[in-house]
Protein backbone atom coordinates (compact mmCIF):
# COMPACT_ATOMS: atom_id res chain seq x y z
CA UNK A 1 -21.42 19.24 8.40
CA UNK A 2 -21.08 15.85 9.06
CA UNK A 3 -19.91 12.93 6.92
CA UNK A 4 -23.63 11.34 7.14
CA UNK A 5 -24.64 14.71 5.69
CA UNK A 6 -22.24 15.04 3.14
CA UNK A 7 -23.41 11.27 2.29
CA UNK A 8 -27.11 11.95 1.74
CA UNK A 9 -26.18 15.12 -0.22
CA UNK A 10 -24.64 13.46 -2.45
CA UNK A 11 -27.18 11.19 -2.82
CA UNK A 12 -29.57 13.83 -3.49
CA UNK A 13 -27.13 14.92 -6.10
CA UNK A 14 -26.67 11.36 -7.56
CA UNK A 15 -30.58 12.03 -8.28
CA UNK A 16 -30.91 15.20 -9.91
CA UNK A 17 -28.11 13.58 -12.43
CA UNK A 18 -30.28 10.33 -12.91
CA UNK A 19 -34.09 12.33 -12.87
CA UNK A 20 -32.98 16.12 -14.47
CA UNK A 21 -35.74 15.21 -16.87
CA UNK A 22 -38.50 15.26 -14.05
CA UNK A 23 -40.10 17.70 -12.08
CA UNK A 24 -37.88 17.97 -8.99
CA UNK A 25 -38.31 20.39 -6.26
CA UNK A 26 -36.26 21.08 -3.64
CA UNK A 27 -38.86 19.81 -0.84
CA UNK A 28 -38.40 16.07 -2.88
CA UNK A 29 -34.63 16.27 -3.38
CA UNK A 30 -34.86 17.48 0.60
CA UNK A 31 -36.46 14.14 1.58
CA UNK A 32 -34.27 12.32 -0.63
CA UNK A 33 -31.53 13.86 2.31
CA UNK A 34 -33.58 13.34 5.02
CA UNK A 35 -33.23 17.42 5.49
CA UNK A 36 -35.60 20.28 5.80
CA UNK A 37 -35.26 22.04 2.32
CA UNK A 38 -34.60 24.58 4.00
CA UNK A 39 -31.32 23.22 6.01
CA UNK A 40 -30.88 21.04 2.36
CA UNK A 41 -30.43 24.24 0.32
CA UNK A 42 -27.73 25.84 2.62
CA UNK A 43 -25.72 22.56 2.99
CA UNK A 44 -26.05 22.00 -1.06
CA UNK A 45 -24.20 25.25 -1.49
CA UNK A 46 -21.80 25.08 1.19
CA UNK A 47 -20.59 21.31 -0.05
CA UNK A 48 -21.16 21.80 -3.56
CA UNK A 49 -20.84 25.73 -4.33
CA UNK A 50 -24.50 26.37 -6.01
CA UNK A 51 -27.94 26.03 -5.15
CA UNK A 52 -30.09 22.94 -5.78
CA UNK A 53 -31.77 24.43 -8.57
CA UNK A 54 -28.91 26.04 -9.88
CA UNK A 55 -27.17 22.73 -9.93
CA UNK A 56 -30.69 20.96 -11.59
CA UNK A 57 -30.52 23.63 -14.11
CA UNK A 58 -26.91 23.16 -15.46
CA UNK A 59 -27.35 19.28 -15.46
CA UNK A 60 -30.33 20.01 -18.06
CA UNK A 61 -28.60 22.51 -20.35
CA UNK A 62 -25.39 20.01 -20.48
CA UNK A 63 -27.64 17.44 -21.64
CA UNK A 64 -29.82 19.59 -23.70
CA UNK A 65 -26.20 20.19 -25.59
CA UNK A 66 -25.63 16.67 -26.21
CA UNK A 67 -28.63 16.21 -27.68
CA UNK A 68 -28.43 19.62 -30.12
CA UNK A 69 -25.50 18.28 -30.97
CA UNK A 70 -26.31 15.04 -32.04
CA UNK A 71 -28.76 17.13 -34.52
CA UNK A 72 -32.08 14.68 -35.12
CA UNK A 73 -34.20 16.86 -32.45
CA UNK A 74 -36.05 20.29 -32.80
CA UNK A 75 -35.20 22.94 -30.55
CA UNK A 76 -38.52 21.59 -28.79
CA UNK A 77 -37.89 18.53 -28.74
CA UNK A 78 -34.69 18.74 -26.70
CA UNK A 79 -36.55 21.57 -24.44
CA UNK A 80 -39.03 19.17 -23.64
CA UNK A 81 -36.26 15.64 -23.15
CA UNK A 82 -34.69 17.48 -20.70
CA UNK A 83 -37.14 18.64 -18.05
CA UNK A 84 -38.01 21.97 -19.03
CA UNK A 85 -42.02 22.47 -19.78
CA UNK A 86 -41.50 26.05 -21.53
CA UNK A 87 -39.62 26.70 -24.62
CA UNK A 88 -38.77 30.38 -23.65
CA UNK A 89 -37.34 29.44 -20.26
CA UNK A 90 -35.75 26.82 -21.76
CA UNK A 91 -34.01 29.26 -23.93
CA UNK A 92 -33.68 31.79 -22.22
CA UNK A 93 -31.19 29.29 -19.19
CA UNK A 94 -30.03 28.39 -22.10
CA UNK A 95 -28.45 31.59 -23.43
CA UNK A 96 -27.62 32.29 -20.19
CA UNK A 97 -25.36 29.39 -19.29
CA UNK A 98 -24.12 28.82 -23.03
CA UNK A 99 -23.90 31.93 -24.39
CA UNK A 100 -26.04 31.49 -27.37
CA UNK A 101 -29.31 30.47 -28.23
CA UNK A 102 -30.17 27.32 -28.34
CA UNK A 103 -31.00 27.03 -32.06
CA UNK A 104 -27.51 28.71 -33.00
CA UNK A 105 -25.95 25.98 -31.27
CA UNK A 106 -27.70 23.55 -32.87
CA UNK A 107 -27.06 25.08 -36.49
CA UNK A 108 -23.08 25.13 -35.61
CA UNK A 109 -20.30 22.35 -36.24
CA UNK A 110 -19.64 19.85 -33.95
CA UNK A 111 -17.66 17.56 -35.73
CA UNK A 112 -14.75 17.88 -33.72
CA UNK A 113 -16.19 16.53 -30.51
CA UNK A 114 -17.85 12.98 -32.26
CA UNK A 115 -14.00 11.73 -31.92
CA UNK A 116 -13.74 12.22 -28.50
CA UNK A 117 -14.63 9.95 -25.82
CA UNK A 118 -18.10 10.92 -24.31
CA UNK A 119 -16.26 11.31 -20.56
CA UNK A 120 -13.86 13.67 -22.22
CA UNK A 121 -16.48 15.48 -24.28
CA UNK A 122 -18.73 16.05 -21.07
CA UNK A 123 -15.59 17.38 -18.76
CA UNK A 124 -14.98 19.87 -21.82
CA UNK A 125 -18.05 20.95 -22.52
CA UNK A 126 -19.16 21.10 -18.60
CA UNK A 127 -20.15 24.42 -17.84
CA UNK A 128 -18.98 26.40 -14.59
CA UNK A 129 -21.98 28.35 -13.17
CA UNK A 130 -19.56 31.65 -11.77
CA UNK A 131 -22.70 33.70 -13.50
CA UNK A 132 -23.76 34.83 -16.90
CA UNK A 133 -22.00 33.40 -19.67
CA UNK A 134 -20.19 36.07 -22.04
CA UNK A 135 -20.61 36.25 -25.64
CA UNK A 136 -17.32 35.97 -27.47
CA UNK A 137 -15.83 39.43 -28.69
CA UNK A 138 -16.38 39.75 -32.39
CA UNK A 139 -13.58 41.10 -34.89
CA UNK A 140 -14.23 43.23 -37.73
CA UNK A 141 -11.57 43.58 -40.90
């Protein structure tokens, strides 16, 4: 791969961060490399370790946190800010990359994270796309 390539991945990249809210496909984010989409998928995973989409998707549930966080939008609401045109795919990627449902993230306290800066916040909170996300083991007394 050369640096030129590496360049205008990135830039493709550098879009799906700015536009996860709109319909991308990889045919678009191809042209935004000046690649087939077919030659753009299997450079986007060998520079950046995941697939276009898979990439696309993560960027949308990280924001879709910040805003449940935050609290003042529906489930639906934030489904819809972020790009996604089906609440139960929306929660369904969710659950998948978080580990919960959307709603129960939503419903649970996030005070400790309004003191942090938001860089710090989003580096903690980023999630690593290795596959499924576990739940956490429950105790009983």
């Amino acid at each position: 791969m050369t640096r030129d390539d590496l360049v205008r991945l990135r830039q493709a990249r550098d879009r799906m961060d700015r536009e996860y809210a709109q319909p991308l496909d990889v045919a678009a984010l191809a042209h935004t490399a000046l690649m087939s989409p077919g030659h753009f998928s299997r450079s986007f995973r060998a520079a950046f370790g995941e697939t276009p989409y898979s990439y696309l998707m993560t960027r949308r549930i990280e924001r879709a946190q910040a805003l449940l966080r935050r609290g003042d939008l529906s489930v639906t609401e934030v489904c819809l800010a972020v790009g996604f045109t089906s609440l139960g795919s929306f929660s369904t990627r969710f659950t998948e990359v978080v580990g919960e449902s959307p709603s129960s993230y939503r419903a649970r306290d996030h005070s400790w994270s309004e003191a942090l800066p938001a860089c710090i916040a989003r580096s903690s909170l980023r999630q690593v796309r290795n596959g499924k996300a576990e739940r956490p083991a429950t105790t009983t007394a």
